[in-house]
Protein backbone atom coordinates (compact mmCIF):
# COMPACT_ATOMS: atom_id res chain seq x y z
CA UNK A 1 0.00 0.00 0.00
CA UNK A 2 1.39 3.81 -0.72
CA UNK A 3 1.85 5.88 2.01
CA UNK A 4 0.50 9.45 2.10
CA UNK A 5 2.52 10.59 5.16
CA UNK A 6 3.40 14.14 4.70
CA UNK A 7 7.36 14.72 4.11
CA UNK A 8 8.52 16.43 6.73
CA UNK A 9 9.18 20.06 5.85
CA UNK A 10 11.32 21.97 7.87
CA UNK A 11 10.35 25.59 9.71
CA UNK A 12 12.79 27.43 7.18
CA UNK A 13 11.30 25.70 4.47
CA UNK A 14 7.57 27.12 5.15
CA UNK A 15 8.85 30.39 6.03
CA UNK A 16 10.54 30.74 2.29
CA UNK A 17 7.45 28.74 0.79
CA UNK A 18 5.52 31.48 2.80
CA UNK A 19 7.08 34.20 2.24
CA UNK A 20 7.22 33.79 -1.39
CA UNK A 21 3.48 33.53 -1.44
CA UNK A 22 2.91 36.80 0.90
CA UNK A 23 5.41 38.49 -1.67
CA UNK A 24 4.00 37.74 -5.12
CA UNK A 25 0.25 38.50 -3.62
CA UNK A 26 1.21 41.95 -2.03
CA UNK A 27 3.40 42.37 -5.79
CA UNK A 28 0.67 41.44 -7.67
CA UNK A 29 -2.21 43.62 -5.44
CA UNK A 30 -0.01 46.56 -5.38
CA UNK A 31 -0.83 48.62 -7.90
CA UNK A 32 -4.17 48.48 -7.00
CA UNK A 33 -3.71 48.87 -3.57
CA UNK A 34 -2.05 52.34 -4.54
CA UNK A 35 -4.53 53.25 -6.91
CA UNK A 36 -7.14 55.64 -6.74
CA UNK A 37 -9.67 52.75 -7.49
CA UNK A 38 -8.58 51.13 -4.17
CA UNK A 39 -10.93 52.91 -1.65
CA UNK A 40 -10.83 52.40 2.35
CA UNK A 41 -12.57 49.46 2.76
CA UNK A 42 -10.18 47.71 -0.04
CA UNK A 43 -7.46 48.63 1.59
CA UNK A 44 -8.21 47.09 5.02
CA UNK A 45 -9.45 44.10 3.32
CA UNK A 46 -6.06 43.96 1.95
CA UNK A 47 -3.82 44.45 4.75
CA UNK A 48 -6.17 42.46 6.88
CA UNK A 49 -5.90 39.63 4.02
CA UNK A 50 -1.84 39.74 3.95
CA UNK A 51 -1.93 40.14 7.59
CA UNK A 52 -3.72 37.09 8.62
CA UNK A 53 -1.47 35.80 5.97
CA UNK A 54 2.07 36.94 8.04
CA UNK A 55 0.07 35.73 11.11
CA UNK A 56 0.19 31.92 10.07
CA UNK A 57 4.09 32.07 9.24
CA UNK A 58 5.86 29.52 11.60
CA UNK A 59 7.32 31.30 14.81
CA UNK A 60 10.40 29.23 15.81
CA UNK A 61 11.73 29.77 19.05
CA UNK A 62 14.03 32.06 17.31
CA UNK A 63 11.98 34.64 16.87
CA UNK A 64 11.32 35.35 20.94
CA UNK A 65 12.79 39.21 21.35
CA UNK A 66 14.75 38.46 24.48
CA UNK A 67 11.94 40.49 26.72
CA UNK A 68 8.95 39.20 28.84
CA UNK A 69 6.61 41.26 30.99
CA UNK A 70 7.85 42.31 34.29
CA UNK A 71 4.21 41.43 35.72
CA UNK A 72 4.52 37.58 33.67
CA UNK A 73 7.67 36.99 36.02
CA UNK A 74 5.71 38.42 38.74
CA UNK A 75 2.99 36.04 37.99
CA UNK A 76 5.30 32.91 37.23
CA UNK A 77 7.40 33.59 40.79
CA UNK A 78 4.24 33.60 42.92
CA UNK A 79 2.58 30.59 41.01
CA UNK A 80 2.47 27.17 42.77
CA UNK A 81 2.75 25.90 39.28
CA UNK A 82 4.24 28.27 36.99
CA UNK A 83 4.19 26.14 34.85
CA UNK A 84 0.10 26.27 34.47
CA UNK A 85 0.79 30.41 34.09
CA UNK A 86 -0.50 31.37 30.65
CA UNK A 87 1.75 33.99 28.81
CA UNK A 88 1.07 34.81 25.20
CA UNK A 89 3.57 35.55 22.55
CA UNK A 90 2.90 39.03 21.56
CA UNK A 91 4.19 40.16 18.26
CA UNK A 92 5.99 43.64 18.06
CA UNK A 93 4.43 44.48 14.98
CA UNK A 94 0.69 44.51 14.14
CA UNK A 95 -0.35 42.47 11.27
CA UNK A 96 -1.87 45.16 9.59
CA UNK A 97 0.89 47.89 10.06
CA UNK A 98 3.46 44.87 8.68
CA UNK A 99 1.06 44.53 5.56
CA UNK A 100 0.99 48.13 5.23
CA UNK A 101 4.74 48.27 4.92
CA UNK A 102 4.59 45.48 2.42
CA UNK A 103 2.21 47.05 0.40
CA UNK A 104 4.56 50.33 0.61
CA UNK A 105 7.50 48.84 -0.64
CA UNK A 106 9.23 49.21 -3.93
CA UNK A 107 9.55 45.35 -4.89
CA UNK A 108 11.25 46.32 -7.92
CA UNK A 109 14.14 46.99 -6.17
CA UNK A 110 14.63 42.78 -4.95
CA UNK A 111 15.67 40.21 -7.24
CA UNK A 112 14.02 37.91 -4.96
CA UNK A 113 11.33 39.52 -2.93
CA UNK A 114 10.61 36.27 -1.07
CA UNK A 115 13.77 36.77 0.69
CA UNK A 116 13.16 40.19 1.67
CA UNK A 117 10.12 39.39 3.05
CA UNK A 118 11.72 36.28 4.56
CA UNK A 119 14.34 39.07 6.21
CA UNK A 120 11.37 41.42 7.22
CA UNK A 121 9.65 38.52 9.03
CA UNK A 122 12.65 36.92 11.01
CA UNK A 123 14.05 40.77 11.96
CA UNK A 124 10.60 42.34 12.49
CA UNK A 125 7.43 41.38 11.72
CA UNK A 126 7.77 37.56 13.43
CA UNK A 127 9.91 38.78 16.53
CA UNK A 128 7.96 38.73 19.76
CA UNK A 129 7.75 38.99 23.50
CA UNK A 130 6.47 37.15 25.80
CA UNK A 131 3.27 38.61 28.17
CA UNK A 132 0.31 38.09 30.54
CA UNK A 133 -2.95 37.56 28.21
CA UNK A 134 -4.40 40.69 29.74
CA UNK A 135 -1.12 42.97 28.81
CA UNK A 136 -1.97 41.37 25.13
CA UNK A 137 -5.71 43.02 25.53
CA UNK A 138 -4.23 46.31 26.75
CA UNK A 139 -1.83 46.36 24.03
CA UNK A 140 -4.37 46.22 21.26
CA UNK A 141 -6.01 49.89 21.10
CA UNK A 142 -2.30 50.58 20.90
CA UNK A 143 -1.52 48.78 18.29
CA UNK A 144 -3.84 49.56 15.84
CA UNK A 145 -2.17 50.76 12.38
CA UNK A 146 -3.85 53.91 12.60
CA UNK A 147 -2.57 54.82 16.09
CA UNK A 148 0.43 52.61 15.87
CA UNK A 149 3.92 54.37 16.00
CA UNK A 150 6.68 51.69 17.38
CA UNK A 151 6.60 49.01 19.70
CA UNK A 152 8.14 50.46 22.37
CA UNK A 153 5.41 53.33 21.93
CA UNK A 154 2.67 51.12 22.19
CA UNK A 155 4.07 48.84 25.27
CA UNK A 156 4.37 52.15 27.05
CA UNK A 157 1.21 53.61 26.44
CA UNK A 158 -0.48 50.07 27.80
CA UNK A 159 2.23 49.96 31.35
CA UNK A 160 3.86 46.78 30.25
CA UNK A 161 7.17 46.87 30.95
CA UNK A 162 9.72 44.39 29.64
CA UNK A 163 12.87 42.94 30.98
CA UNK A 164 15.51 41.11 29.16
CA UNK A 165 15.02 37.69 30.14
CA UNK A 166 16.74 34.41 27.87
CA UNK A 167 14.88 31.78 26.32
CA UNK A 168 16.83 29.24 28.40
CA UNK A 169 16.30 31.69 31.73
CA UNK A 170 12.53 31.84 31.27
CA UNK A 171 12.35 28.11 30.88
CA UNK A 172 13.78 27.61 34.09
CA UNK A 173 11.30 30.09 35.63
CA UNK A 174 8.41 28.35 33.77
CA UNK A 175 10.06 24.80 35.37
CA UNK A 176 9.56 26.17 38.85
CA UNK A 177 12.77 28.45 39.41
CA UNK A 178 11.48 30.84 41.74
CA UNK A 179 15.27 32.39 43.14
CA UNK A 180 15.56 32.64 39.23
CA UNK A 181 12.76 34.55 38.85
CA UNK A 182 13.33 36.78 41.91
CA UNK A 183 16.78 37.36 39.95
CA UNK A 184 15.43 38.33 36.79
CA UNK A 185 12.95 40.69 38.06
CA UNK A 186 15.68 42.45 39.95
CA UNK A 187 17.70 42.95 36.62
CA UNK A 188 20.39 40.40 38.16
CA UNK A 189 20.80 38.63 35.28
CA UNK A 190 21.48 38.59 31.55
């Protein structure tokens, strides 16, 4: 009998496969996008469409920005369990301001736009941080594209503060490390 098992197709791989899809649809939308055809509600369809679309790229553990909420350390040091603490990767970029950009861009100047927008997700639009669910609903109305200036902006307006905290370090914490945690939210380590 033939097997249908699915090869197994690494996270790089579907990033590029990705990518290269994301970049010939915001190419080939573009000039309409920029036209004077292309009213409001186009646009946001757009961006919301190429958005969703940046949204289901693969985030490796790669991608985590070095930084978690002061108050998810807080959370994960008190908990009995921390490891039963939920803490949400929150991207630094909004979708829709990253589509924005995309659509903004001058392709032409890329001999292979896949791997620019390969290069824009791994540097920018795919980086997160890691917080508390509720810091994620704060951050929202701050994120918006129309409001939306940077990241650091828009963690600032919502009171989440971040501390540099490694992937291997917040692990640990998540494991049970409470001295750990204690040390991290003190700035004691690197």
């Amino acid at each position: 009998m033939l097997s249908m098992a699915k090869p197994d197709i690494s996270s790089d791989q579907r990033i590029i496969d990705k990518a290269e899809a994301i970049a010939r649809t915001v190419i080939s939308q573009q000039s309409f996008y920029n036209s004077q055809d292309c009213n409001k509600n186009h646009r946001q369809l757009l961006e919301t469409m190429v958005g969703a679309a940046i949204w289901y790229l693969p985030t490796p553990p790669e991608l985590y920005s070095g930084n978690t909420s002061s108050s998810a350390l807080e959370k994960l040091q008190q908990a009995d369990d921390p490891s039963v603490v939920k803490i949400t990767k929150e991207h630094l970029y909004p979708r829709k301001v990253a589509a924005r950009e995309l659509f903004q861009l001058d392709w032409s100047c890329f001999s292979r736009p896949y791997m620019k927008m390969q290069q824009l997700y791994l540097e920018k639009y795919g980086r997160f941080n890691y917080v508390l669910p509720e810091e994620n609903k704060r951050l929202v109305k701050h994120q918006k594209a129309e409001n939306f200036v940077s990241p650091q902006h828009s963690y600032e307006q919502a009171g989440v503060k971040l501390l540099k905290v490694s992937n291997a370090l917040l692990k640990a914490i998540r494991k049970g490390d409470q001295q750990l945690a204690a040390l991290a939210l003190s700035g004691g380590v690197d």
